[in-house]
Protein backbone atom coordinates (compact mmCIF):
# COMPACT_ATOMS: atom_id res chain seq x y z
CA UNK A 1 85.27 -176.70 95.04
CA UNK A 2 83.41 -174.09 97.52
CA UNK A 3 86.08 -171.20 97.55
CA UNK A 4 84.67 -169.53 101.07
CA UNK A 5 84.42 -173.45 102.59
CA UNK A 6 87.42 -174.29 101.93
CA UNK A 7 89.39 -171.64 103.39
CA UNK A 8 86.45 -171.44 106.33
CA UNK A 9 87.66 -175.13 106.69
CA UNK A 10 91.36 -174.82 106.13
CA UNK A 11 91.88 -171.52 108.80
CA UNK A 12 89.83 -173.84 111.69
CA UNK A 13 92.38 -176.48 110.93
CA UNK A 14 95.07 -174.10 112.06
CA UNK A 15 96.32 -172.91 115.59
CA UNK A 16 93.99 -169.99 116.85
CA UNK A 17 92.28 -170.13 113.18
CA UNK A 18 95.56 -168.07 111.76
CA UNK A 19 97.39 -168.93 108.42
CA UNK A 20 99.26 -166.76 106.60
CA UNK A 21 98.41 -166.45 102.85
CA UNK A 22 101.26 -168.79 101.61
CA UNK A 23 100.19 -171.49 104.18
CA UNK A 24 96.12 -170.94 102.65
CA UNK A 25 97.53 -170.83 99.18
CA UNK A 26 99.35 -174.26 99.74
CA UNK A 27 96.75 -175.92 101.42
CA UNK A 28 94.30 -174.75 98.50
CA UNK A 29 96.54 -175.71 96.37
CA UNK A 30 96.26 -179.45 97.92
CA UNK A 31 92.45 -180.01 98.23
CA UNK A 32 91.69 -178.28 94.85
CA UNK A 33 94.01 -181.31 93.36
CA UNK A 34 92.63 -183.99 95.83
CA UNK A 35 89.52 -185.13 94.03
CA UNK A 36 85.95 -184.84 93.09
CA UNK A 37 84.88 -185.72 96.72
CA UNK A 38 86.42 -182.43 98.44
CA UNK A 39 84.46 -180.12 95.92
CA UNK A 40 80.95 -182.05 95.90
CA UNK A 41 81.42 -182.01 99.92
CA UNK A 42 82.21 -178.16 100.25
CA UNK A 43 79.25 -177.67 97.69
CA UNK A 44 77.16 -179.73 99.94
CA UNK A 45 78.21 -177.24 102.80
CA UNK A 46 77.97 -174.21 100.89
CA UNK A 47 74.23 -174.67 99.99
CA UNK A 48 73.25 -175.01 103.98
CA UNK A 49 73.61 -171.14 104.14
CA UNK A 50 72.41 -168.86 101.43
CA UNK A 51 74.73 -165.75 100.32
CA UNK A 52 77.59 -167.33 102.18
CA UNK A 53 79.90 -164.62 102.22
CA UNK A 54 83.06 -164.81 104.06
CA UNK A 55 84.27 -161.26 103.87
CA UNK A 56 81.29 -159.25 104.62
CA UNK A 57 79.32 -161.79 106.58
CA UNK A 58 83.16 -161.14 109.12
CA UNK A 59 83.63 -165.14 108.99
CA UNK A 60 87.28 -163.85 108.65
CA UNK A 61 89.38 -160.91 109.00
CA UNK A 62 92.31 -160.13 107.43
CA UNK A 63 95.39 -159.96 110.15
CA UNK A 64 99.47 -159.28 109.12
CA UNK A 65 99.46 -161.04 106.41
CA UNK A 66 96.87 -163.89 106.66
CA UNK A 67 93.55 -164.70 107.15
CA UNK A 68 91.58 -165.60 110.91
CA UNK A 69 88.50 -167.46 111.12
CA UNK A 70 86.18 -164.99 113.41
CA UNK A 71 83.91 -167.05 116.00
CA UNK A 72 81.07 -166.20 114.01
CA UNK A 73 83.11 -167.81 111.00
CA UNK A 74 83.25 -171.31 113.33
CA UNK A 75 79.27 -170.86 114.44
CA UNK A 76 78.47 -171.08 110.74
CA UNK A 77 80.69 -173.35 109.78
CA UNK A 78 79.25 -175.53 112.38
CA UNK A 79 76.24 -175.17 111.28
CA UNK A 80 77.44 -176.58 107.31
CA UNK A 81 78.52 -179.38 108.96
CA UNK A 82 75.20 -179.96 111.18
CA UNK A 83 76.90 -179.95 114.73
CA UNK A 84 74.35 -179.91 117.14
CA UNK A 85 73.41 -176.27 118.46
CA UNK A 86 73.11 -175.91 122.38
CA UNK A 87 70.29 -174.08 122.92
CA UNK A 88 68.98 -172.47 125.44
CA UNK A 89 65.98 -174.52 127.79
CA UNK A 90 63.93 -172.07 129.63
CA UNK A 91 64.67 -172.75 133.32
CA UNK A 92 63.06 -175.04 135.36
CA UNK A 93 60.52 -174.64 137.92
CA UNK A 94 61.37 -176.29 141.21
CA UNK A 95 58.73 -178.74 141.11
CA UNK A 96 59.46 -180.04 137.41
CA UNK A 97 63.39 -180.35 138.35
CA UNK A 98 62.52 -182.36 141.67
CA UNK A 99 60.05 -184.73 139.47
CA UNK A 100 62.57 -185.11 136.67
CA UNK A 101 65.25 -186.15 139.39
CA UNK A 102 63.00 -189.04 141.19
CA UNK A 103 61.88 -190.13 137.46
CA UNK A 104 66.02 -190.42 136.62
CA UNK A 105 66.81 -191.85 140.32
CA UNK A 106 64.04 -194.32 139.87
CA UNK A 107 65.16 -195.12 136.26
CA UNK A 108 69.09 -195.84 137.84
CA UNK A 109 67.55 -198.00 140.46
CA UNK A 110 65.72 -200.61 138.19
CA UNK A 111 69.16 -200.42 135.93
CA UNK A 112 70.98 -201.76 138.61
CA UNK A 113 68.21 -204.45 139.54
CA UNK A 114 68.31 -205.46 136.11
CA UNK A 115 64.48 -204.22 135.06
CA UNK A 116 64.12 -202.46 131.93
């Protein structure tokens, strides 16, 4: 079992990404016993980002008592599970919008006529 996944995993699970350390130590305490699948899958994770390091990388600070997952703690963890990332598109000219729109109205229209 991935160490830094799991509690990366375990703090999202938790309202405003807080628990306190008996709440991490519990639920640790629960995956670590749950099974061969939980550790292959966190190692799985673990090897998406090289030098994953929750502490200095600031996936998670340390708050009264517990431990918060940091938004930069959910963007990589994200990115261990392979969520899609938005990017940004450059913006659109005018006349690239205005074709894309008649290509996507005329695409709507044979829809409804039944023409594919």
């Amino acid at each position: 079992m991935n160490f830094q996944v799991t509690v990366l995993k375990i703090l999202v699970s938790y309202p405003d990404g807080f628990a306190s350390m008996a709440e991490l130590k519990r639920d640790m305490a629960i995956l670590a016993t749950s099974g061969r699948e939980w550790a292959e899958r966190t190692a799985r994770m673990a090897a998406r980002v090289q030098n994953l390091d929750i502490f200095s990388q600031k996936l998670i600070e340390r708050v009264n008592g517990g431990w918060r997952i940091t938004e930069e703690g959910r963007a990589v963890l994200d990115l261990m599970e392979g969520r899609p990332v938005v990017a940004q598109l450059p913006p659109e000219t005018n006349e690239s919008a205005s074709e894309q729109g008649e290509a996507d109205q005329a695409s709507r229209n044979s829809c409804r006529r039944g023409e594919r």
